[in-house]
Protein backbone atom coordinates (compact mmCIF):
# COMPACT_ATOMS: atom_id res chain seq x y z
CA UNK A 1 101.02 101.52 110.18
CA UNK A 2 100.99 101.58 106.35
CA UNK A 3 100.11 104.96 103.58
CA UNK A 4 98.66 103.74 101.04
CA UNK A 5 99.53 106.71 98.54
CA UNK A 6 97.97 107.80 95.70
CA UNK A 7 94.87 106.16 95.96
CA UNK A 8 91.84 106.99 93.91
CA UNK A 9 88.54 107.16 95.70
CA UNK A 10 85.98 105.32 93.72
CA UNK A 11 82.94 104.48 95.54
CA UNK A 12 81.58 104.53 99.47
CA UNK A 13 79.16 101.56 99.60
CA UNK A 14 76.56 100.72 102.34
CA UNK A 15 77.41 97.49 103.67
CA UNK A 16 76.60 95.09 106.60
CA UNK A 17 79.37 93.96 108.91
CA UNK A 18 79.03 90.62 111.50
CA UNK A 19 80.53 90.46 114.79
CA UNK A 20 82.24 86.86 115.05
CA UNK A 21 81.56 86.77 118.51
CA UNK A 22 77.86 87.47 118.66
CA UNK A 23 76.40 87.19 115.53
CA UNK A 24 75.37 91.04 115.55
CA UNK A 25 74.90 92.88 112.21
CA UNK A 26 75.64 96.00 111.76
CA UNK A 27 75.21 98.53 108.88
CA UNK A 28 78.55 100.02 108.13
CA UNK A 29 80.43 101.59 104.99
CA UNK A 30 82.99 100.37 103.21
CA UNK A 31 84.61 102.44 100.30
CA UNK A 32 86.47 100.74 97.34
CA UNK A 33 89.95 102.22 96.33
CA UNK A 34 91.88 102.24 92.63
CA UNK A 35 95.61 101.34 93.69
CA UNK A 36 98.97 100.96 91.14
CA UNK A 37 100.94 98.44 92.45
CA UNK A 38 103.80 100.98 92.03
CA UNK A 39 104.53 104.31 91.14
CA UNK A 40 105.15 103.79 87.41
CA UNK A 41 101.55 103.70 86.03
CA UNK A 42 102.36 102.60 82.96
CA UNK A 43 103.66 99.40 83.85
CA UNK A 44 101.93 99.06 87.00
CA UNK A 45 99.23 96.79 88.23
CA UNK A 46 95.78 97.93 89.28
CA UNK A 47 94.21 96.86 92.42
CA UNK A 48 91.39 97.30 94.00
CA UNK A 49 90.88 97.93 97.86
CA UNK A 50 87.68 97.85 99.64
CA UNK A 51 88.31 99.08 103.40
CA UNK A 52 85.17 98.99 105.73
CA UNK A 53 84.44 102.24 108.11
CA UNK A 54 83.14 101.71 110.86
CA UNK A 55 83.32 105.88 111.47
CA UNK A 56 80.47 107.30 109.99
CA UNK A 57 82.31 110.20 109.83
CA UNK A 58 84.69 108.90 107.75
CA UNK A 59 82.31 107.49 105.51
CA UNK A 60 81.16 111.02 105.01
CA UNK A 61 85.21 112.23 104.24
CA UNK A 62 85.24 109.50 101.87
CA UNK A 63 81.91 110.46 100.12
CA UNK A 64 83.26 114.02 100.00
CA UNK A 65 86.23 113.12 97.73
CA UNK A 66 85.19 110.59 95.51
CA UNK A 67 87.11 110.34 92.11
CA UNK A 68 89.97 112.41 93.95
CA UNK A 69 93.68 111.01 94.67
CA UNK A 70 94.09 110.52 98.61
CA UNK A 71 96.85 109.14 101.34
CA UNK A 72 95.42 107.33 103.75
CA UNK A 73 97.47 105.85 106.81
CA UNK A 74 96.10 102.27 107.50
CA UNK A 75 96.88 99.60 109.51
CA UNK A 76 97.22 95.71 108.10
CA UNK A 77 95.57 92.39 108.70
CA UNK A 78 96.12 89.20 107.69
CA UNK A 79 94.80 85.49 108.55
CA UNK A 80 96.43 82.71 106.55
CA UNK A 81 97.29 83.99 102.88
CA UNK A 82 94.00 86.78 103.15
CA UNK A 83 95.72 90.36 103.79
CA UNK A 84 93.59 93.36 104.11
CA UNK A 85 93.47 96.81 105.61
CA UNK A 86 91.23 98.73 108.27
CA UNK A 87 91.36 102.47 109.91
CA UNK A 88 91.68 103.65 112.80
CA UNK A 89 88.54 105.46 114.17
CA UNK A 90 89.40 109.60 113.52
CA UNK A 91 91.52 108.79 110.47
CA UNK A 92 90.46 110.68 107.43
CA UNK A 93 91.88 110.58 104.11
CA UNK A 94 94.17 113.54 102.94
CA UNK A 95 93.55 114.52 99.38
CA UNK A 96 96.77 114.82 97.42
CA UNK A 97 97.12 118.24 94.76
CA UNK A 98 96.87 117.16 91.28
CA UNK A 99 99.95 119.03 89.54
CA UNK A 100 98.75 120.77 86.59
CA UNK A 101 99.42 119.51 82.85
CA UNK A 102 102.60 121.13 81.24
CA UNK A 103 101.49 122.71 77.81
C-alpha cells in the first residue's frame, strides 16, 4: 500500500464500471485527483488520477471535500505498461490542514 499525499480533490464523477467476467454494468463513482509529481511545485509535474469507488460511501467523503488537499492510502495495479490505483472498501480520504500564509 501506497499514500498518495497531497492530493487535490477535483471532481467525483458518475461512471459505469464492467465486470470482465460477466459482462455486468454497474453504476459506480470515480473521482479525478490533481497530483505534483513531487513535492517541489514549482518544478513539478501535474498529473491527473481518476480512481473508481466502488463504496458509495466514499464517493460521498470524496464529494464532501472537493477542491481540498487529501492523503489517501491506495493500493497499485498494473497490466503491461498501464499502472493505476484502487481503494480498499472503508478507506476514506484524510484532509490535510492548509498552513496559513505568512504576512
Amino acid at each position: 500500500m501506497i499514500v498518495i499525499s497531497n492530493a487535490t480533490v477535483l471532481r467525483v464523477k458518475p461512471v459505469q464500471d464492467k465486470n470482465r467476467e460477466t459482462g455486468e454494468i454497474t453504476n459506480i463513482h470515480a473521482v479525478d485527483l490533481q497530483h505534483f509529481s513531487n513535492a517541489d511545485t514549482a518544478t513539478a509535474e501535474i498529473d491527473i488520477l481518476t480512481i473508481k469507488l466502488k463504496d458509495p460511501v466514499q464517493a460521498d467523503a470524496f464529494r464532501k471535500v472537493v477542491g481540498s488537499a487529501v492523503n489517501i492510502p491506495a493500493r497499485v495495479w498494473s497490466v503491461g505498461v498501464a499502472t493505476g490505483f484502487w481503494l480498499e472498501k472503508g478507506v476514506l480520504p484524510t484532509v490535510i490542514a492548509q498552513q496559513a500564509a505568512k504576512a
